[in-house]
C-alpha atoms as a PDB file:
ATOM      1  CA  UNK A   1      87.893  83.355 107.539  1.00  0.00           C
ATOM      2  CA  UNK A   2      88.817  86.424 106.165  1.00  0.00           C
ATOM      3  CA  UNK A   3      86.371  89.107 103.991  1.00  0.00           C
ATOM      4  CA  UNK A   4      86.858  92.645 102.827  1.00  0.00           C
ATOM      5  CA  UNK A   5      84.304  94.361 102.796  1.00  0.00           C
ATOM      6  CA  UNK A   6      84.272  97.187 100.313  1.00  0.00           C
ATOM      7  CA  UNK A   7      81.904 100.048 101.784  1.00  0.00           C
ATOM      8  CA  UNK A   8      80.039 101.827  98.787  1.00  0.00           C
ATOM      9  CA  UNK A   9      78.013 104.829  97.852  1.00  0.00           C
ATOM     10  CA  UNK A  10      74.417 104.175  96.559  1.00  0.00           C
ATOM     11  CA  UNK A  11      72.198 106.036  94.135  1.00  0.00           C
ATOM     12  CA  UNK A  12      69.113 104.889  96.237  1.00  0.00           C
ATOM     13  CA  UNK A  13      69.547 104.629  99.893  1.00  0.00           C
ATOM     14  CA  UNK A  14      67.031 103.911 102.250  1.00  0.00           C
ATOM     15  CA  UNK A  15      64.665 106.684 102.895  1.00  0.00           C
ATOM     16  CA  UNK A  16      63.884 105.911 106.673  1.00  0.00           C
ATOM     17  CA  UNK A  17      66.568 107.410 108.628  1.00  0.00           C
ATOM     18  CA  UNK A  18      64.956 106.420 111.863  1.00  0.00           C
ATOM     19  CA  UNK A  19      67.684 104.257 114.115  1.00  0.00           C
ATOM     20  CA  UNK A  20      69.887 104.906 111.880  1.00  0.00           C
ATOM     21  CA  UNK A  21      72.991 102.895 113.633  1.00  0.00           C
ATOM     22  CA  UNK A  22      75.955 104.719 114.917  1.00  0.00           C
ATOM     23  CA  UNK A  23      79.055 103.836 113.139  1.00  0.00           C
ATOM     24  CA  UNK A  24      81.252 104.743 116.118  1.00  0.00           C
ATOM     25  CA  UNK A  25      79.216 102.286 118.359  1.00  0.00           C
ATOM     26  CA  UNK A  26      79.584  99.688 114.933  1.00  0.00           C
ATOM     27  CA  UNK A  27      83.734 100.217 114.937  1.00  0.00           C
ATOM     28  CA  UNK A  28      83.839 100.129 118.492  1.00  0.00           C
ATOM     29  CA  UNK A  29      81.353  96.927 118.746  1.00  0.00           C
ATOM     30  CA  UNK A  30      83.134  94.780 115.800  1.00  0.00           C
ATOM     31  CA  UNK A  31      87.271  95.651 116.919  1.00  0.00           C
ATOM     32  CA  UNK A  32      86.156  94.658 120.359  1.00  0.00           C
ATOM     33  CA  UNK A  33      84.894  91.540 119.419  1.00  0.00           C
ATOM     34  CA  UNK A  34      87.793  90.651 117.308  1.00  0.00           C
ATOM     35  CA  UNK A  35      85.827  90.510 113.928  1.00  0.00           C
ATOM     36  CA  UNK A  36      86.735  93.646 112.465  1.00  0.00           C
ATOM     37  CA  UNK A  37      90.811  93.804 111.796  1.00  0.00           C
ATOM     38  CA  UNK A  38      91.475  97.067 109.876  1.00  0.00           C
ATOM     39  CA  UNK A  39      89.428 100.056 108.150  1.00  0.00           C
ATOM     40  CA  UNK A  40      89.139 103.456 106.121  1.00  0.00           C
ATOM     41  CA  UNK A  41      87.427 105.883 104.720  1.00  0.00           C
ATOM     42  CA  UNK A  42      88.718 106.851 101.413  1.00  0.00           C
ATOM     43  CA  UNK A  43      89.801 109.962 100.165  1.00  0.00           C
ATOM     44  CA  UNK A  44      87.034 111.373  97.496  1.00  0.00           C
ATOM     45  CA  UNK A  45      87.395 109.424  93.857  1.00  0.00           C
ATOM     46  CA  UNK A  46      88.513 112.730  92.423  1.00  0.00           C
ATOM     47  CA  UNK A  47      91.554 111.783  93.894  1.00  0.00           C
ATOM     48  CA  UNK A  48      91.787 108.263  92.325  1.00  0.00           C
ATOM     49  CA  UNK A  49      94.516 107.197  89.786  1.00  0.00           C
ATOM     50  CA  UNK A  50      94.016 104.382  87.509  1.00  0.00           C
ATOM     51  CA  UNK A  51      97.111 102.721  86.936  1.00  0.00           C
ATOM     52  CA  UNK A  52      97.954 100.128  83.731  1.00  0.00           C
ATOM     53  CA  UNK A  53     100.614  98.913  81.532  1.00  0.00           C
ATOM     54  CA  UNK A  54      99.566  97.935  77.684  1.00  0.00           C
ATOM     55  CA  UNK A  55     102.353  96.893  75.845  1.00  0.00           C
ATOM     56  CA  UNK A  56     105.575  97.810  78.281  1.00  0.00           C
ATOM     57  CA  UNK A  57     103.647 101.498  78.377  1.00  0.00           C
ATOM     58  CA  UNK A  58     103.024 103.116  81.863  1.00  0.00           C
ATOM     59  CA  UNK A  59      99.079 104.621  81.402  1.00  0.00           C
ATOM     60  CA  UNK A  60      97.980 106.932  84.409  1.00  0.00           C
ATOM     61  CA  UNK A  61      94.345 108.103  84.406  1.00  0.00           C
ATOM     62  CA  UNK A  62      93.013 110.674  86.571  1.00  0.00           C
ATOM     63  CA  UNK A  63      89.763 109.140  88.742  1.00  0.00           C
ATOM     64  CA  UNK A  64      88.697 105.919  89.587  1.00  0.00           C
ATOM     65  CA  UNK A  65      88.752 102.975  87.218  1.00  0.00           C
ATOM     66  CA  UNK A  66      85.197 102.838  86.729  1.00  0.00           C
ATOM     67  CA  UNK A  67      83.068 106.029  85.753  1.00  0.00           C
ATOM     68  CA  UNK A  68      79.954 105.192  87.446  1.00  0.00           C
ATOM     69  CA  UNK A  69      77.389 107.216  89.872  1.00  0.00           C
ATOM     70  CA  UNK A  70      77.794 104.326  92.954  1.00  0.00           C
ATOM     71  CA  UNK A  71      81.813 104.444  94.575  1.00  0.00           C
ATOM     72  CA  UNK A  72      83.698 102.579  96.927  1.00  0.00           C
ATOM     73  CA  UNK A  73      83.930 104.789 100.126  1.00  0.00           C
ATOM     74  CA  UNK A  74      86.019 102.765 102.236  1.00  0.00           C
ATOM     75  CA  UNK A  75      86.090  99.238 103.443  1.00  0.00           C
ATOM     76  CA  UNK A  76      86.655  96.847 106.785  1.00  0.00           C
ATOM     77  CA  UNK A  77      88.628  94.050 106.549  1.00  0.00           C
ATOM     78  CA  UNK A  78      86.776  91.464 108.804  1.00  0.00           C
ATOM     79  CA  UNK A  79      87.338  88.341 110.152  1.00  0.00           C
ATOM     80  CA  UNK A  80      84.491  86.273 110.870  1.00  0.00           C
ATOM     81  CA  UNK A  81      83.724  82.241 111.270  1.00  0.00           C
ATOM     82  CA  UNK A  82      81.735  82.061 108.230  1.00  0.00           C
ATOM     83  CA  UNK A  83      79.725  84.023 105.760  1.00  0.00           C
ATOM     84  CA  UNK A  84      76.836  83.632 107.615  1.00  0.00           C
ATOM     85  CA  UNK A  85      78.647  85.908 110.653  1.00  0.00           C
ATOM     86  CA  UNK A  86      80.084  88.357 107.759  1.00  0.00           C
ATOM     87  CA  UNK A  87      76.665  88.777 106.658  1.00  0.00           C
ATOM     88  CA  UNK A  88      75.211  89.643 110.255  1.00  0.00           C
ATOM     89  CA  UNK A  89      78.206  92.362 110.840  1.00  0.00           C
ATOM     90  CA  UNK A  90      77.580  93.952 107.849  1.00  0.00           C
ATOM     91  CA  UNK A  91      73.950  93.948 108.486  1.00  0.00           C
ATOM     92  CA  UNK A  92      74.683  96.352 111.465  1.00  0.00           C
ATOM     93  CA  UNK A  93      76.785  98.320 109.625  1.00  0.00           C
ATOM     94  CA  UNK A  94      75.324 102.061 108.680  1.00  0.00           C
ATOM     95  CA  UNK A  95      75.943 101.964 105.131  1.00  0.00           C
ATOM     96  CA  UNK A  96      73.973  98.827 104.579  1.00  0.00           C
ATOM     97  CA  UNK A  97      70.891 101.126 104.561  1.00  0.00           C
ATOM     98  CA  UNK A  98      72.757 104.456 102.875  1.00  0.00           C
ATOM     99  CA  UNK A  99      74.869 102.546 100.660  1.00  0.00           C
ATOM    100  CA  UNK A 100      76.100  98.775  99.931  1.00  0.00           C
ATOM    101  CA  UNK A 101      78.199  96.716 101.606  1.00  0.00           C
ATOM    102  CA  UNK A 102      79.922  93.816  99.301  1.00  0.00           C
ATOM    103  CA  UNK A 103      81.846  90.993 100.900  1.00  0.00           C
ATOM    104  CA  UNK A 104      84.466  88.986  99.272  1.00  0.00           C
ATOM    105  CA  UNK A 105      86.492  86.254 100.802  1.00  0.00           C
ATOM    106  CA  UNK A 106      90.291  86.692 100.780  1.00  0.00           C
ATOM    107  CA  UNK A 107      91.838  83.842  99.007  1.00  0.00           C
ATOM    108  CA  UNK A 108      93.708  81.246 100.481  1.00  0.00           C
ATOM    109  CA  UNK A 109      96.444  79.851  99.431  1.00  0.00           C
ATOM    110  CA  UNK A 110      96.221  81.946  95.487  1.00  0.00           C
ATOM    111  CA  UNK A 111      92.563  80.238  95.620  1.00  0.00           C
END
């Protein structure tokens, strides 16, 4: 099964930086294994643009779509057997104690 994982900032990350793990070692770990498929870091939110159409009108907004103080930072696209596996790689992953990790199942089939 597929997940994305969206890698995001935190306003309260964990204080102990002791064994903090290496996210080199995590990339290199996870695409060796096969679970981890793609992945970025994004560009800072200041260069976001928030794109809609209301009533046939093209509206472009400068920033992200959300004004808030946590931000997506990147994300992994992962496969994985189950959640349960998901859940263990993104236990290892770094930002899991500076930031959040949230997985979300790719739809199959629309569902």
């Amino acid at each position: 099964m597929k997940y994305m994982m969206f890698v995001c900032s935190d306003t309260e990350p964990d204080t102990d930086q002791r064994n903090l793990p290496d996210i080199d070692a995590w990339v290199a770990e996870n695409d060796g294994r096969g679970r981890r498929l793609d992945g970025s870091v994004f560009a800072p939110e200041s260069s976001a643009t928030t794109v809609r159409v209301r009533e046939g009108e093209l509206i472009l907004t400068d920033g992200p779509f959300a004004e808030t103080k946590e931000v997506i930072v990147g994300f992994d696209l992962l496969e994985c057997a189950d959640l349960d596996e998901a859940i263990e790689v993104a236990r290892t992953h770094p930002m899991a104690r500076l930031g959040r990790l949230e997985l979300r199942p790719l739809a199959v089939d629309g569902q």
